[in-house]
Protein backbone atom coordinates (compact mmCIF):
# COMPACT_ATOMS: atom_id res chain seq x y z
CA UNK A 1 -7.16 -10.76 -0.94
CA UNK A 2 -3.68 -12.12 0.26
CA UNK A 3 -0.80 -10.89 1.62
CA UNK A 4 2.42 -11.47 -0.77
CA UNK A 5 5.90 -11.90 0.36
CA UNK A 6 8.70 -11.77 -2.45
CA UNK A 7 11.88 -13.58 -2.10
CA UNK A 8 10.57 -15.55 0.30
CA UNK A 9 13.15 -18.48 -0.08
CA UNK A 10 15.81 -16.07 1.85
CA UNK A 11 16.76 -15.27 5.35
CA UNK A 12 14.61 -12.46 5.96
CA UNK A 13 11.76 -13.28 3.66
CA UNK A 14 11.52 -16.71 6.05
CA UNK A 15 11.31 -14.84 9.16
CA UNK A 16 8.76 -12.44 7.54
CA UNK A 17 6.73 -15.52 6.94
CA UNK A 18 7.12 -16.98 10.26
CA UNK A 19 5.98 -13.16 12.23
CA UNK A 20 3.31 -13.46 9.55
CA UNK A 21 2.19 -16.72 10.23
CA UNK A 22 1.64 -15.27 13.91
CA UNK A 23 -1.04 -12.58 12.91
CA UNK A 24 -2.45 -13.86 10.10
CA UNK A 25 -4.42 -17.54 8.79
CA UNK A 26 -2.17 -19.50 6.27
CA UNK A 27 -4.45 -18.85 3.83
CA UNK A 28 -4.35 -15.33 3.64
CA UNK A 29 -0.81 -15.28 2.42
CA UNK A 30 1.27 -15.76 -0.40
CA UNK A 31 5.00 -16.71 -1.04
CA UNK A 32 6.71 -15.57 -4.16
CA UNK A 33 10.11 -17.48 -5.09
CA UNK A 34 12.51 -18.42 -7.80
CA UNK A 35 12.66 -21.96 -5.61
CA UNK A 36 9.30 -23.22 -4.61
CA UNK A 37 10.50 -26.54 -4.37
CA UNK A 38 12.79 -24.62 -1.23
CA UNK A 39 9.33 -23.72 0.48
CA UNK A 40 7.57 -27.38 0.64
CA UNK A 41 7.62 -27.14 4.46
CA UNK A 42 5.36 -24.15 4.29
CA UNK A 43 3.20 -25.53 1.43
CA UNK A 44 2.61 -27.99 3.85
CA UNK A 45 1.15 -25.64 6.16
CA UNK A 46 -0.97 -24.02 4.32
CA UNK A 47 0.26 -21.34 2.37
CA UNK A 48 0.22 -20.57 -0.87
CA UNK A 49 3.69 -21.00 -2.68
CA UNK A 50 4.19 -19.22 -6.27
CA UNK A 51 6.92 -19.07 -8.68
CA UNK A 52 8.24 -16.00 -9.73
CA UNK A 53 11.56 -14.32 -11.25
CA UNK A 54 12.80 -10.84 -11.23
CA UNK A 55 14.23 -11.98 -14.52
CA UNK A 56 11.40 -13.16 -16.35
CA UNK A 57 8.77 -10.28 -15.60
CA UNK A 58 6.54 -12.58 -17.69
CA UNK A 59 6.20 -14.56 -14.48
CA UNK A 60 5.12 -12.00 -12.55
CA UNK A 61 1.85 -10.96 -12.84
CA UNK A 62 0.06 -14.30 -11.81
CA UNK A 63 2.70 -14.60 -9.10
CA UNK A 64 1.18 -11.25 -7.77
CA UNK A 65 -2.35 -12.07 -8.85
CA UNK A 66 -4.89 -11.16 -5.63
CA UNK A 67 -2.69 -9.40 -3.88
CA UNK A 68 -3.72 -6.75 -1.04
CA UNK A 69 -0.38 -5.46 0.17
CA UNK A 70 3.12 -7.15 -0.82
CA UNK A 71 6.74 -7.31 1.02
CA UNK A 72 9.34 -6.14 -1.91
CA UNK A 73 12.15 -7.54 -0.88
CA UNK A 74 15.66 -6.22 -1.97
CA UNK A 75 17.27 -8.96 -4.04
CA UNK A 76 21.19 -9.47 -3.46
CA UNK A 77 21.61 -9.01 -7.71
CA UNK A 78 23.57 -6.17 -7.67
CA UNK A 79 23.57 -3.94 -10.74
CA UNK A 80 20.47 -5.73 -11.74
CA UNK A 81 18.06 -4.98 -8.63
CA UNK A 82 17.02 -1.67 -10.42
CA UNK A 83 15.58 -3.89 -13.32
CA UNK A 84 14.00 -6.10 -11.09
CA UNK A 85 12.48 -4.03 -9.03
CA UNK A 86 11.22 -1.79 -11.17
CA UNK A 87 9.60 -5.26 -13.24
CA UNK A 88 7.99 -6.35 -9.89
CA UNK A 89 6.48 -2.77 -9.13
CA UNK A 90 5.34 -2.96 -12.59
CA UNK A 91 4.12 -6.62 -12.23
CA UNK A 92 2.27 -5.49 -8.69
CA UNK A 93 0.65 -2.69 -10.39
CA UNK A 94 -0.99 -4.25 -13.28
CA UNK A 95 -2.19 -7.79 -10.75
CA UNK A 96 -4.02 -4.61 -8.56
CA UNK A 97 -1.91 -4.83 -5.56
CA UNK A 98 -2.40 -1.92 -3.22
CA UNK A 99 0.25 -1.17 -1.28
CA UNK A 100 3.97 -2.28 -1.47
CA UNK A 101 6.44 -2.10 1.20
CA UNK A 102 10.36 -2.59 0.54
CA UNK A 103 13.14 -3.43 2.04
CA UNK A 104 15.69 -0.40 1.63
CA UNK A 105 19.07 0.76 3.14
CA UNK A 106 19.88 3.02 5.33
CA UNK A 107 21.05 6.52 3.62
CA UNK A 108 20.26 5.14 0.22
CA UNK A 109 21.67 8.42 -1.44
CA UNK A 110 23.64 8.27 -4.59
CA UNK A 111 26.86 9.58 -3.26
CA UNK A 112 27.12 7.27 -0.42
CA UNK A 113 30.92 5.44 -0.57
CA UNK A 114 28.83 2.06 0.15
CA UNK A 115 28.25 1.87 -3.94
CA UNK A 116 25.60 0.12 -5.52
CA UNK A 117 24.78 -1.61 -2.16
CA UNK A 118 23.39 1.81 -0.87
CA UNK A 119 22.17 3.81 -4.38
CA UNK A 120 20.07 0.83 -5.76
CA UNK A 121 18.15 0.55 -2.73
CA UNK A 122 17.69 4.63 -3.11
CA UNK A 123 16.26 4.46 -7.07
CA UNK A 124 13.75 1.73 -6.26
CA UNK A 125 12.77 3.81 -3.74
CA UNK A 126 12.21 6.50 -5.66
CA UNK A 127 10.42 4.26 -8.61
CA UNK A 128 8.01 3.28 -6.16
CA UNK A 129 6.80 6.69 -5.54
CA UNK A 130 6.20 7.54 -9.16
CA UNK A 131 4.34 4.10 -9.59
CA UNK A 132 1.28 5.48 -8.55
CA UNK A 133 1.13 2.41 -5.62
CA UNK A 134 0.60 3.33 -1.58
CA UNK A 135 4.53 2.75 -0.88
CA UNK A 136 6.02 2.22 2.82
CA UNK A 137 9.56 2.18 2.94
CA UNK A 138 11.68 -0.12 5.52
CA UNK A 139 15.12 1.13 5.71
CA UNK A 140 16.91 -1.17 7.47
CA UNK A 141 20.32 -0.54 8.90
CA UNK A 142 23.05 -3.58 8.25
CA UNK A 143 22.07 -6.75 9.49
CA UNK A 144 23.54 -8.03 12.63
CA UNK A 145 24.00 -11.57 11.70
CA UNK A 146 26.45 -10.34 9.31
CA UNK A 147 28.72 -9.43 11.88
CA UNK A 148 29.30 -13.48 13.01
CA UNK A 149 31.64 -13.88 10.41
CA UNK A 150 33.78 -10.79 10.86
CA UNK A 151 33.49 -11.66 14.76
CA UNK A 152 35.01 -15.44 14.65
CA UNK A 153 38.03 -13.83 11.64
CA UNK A 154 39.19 -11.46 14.51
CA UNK A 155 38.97 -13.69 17.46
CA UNK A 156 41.12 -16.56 15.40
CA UNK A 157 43.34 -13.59 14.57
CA UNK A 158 42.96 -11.82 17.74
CA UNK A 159 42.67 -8.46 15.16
CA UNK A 160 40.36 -6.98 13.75
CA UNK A 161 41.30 -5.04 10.34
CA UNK A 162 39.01 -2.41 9.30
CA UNK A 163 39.31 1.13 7.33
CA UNK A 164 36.62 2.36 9.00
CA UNK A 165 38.78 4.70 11.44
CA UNK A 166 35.98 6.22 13.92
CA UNK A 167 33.01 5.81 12.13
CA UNK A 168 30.39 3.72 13.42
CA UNK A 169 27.47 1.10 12.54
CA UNK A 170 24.37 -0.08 14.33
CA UNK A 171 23.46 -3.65 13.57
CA UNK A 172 19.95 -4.78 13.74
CA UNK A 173 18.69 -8.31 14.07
CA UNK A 174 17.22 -9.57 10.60
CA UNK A 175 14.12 -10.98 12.91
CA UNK A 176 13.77 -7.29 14.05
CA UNK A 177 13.32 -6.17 10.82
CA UNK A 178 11.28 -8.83 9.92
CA UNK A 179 8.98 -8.07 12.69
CA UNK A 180 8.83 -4.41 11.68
CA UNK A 181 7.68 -5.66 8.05
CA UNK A 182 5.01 -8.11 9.62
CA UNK A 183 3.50 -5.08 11.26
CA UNK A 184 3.65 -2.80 8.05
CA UNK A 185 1.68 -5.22 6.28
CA UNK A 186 -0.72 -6.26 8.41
CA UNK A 187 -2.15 -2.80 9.96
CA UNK A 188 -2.65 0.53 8.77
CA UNK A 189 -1.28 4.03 8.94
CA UNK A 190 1.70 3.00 7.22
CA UNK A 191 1.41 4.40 3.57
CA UNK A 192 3.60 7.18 2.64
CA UNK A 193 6.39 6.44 5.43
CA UNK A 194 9.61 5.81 5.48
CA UNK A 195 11.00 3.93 8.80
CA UNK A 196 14.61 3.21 9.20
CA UNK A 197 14.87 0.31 10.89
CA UNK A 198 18.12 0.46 13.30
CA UNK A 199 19.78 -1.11 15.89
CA UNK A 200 19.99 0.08 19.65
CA UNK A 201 23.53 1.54 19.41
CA UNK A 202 26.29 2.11 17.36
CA UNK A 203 29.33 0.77 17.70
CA UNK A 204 32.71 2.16 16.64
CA UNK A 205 35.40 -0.71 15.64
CA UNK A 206 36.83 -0.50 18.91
CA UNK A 207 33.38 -1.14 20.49
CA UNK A 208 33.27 -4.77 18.17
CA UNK A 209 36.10 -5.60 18.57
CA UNK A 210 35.94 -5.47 22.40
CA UNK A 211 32.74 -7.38 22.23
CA UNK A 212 34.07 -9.79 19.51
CA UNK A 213 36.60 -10.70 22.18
CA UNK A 214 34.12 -10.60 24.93
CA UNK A 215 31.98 -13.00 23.31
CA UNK A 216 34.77 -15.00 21.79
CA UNK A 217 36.79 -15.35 24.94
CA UNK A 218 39.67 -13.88 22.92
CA UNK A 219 41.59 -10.61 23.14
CA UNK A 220 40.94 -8.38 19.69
CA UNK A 221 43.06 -5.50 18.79
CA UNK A 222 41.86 -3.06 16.10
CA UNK A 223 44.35 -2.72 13.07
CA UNK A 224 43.24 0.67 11.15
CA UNK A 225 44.44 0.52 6.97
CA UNK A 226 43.93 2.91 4.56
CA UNK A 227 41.45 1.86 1.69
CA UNK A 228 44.05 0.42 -0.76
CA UNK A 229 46.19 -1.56 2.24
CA UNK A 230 42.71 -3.25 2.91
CA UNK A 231 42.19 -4.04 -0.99
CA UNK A 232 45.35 -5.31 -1.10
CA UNK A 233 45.59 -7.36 1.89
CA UNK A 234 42.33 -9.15 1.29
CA UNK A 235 43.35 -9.64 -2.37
CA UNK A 236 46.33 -11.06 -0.92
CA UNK A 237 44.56 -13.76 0.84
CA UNK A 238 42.06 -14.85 -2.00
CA UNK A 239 39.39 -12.59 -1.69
CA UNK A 240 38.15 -11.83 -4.88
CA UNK A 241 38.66 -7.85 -6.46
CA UNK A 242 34.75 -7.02 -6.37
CA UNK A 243 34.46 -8.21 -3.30
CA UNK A 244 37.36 -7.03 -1.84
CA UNK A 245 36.80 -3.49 -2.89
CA UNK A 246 32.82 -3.88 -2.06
CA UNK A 247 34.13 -4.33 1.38
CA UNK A 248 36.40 -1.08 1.32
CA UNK A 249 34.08 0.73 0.41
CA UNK A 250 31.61 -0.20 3.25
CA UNK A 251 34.33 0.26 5.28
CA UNK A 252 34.86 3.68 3.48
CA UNK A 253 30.81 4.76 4.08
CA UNK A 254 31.10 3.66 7.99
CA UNK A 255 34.66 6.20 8.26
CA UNK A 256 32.17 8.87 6.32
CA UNK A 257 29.22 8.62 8.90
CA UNK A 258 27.00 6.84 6.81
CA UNK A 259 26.19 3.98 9.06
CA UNK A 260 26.09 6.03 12.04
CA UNK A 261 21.69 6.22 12.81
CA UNK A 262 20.56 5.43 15.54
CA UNK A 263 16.21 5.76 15.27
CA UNK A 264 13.29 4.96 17.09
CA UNK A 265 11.24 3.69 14.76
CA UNK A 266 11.46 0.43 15.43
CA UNK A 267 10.31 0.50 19.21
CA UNK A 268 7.17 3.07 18.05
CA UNK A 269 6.35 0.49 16.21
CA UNK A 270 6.99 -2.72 17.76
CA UNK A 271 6.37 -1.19 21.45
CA UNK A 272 9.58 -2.86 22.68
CA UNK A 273 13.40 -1.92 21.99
CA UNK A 274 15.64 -3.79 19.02
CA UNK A 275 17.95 -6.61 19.89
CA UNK A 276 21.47 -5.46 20.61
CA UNK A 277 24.19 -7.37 19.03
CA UNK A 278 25.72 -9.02 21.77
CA UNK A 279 22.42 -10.58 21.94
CA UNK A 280 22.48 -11.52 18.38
CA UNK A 281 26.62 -12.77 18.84
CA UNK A 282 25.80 -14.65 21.98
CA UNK A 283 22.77 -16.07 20.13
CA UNK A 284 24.68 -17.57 17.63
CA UNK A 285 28.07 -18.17 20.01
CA UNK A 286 28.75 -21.93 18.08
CA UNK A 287 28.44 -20.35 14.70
CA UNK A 288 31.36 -17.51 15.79
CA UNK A 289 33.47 -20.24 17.82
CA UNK A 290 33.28 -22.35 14.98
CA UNK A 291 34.35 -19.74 12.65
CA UNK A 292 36.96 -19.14 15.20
């Protein structure tokens, strides 16, 4: 019996593999992607590689055939990751997996401001407890590596526009939630559970953009809009509408306190703290100077 990884041809489903690949014999695992051809490296090493699309639950099935425990990772479709999900819970069910764990969101709750980025997360969750399936749950708070390109736009403007007011996030490392779903699947006491998977602190606009500019070598004011200046303004310089109002309303669910956890789940499981993000920034300085 193997261990399956889903969307494995993405950031975090990489770094799964790789924390994986650390506890565990090639053989024993199995990568499930829309691009095999993307995952030749790891062929090469050993592993089982498997096509599979959230699309065509036909495919499904024999992707998840002999599985033990499986890694359901959120896709990035929005408005269509209900559909899929709930076609690869299906899918896992009928092959005989086990136990699924999935990525989720922090405060996945239908009336968060974040939109379809937060509530999607929150109905697979709830699909996966009706399935029948053991279930864990990784809620993971927003990934820190997305802050690199919000860090190098305010230190080549030296601003940093936000409607968030004073409501504050707490970035986690993708390879710290990775390493939290490595240890989910591969030892036990972890069925029924929800962890949300956070950073060490949280950080109020003021707090990035003093270590944007710390990081950047460049001094970052914060510029506070309401939620229809920011639409506008990022409209205004060729952002596209959905995305320009998917970013509002993040910005809308950080001003509301939805970003705002702080947990400990990550260190009672890991047995060491989460990365901060000036680790993560500094990690990736080139990438932000570059943007800069």
């Amino acid at each position: 019996m193997s261990l399956i990884v889903t969307g494995a041809a993405g950031h975090l489903g990489r770094l799964v593999t790789e924390q994986l690949l650390e506890r565990l014999p090639p053989e024993e695992l199995v990568l499930v992607t829309r691009r095999p051809k993307a995952l030749r490296q790891l062929s090469a090493r050993g592993i089982e590689v498997r096509y599979g699309d959230f699309d065509a639950p036909a495919t499904l099935p024999d992707a998840f055939a002999g599985g033990r425990r499986m890694l359901l990772v959120s896709t990035d479709a929005m408005g269509r990751r209900v559909r899929q999900h709930r076609a690869a819970i299906d899918a896992a069910a009928s092959a005989g997996v086990g136990h699924v764990v999935f990525t989720s969101h922090v405060n996945p709750v239908a009336w968060n401001p974040a939109g379809p980025v937060a509530r999607e997360p929150g109905e697979t969750e709830a699909m996966l407890q009706r399935s029948g399936l053991a279930w864990t749950v990784l809620r993971f708070g927003s990934f820190a590596e997305l802050q690199l390109a919000p860090a190098g736009v305010a230190a080549t403007n030296r601003q940093l526009i936000t409607n968030a007011g004073g409501g504050r996030i707490v970035p986690v490392s993708r390879r710290d939630c990775a390493e939290a779903a490595a240890i989910t699947l591969t030892t036990d006491g972890h069925a029924g559970q929800t962890y949300e998977i956070t950073g060490p602190e949280a950080l109020s606009a003021r707090d990035l953009a003093d270590l944007y500019g710390d990081v950047s070598g460049q001094s970052v004011k914060v510029v506070q809009l309401s939620d229809s200046m920011l639409t506008w303004s990022l409209v205004r310089i060729g952002t596209p509408m959905p995305n320009s109002l998917a970013i509002t309303a993040f910005g809308r669910a950080v001003r509301r306190g939805y970003f705002d956890m702080v947990d400990p789940a990550f260190e009672r499981l890991t047995g060491r703290p989460p990365v901060a993000l000036r680790d993560v920034l500094i990690a990736h300085r080139g990438d932000l100077l570059a943007a800069a």
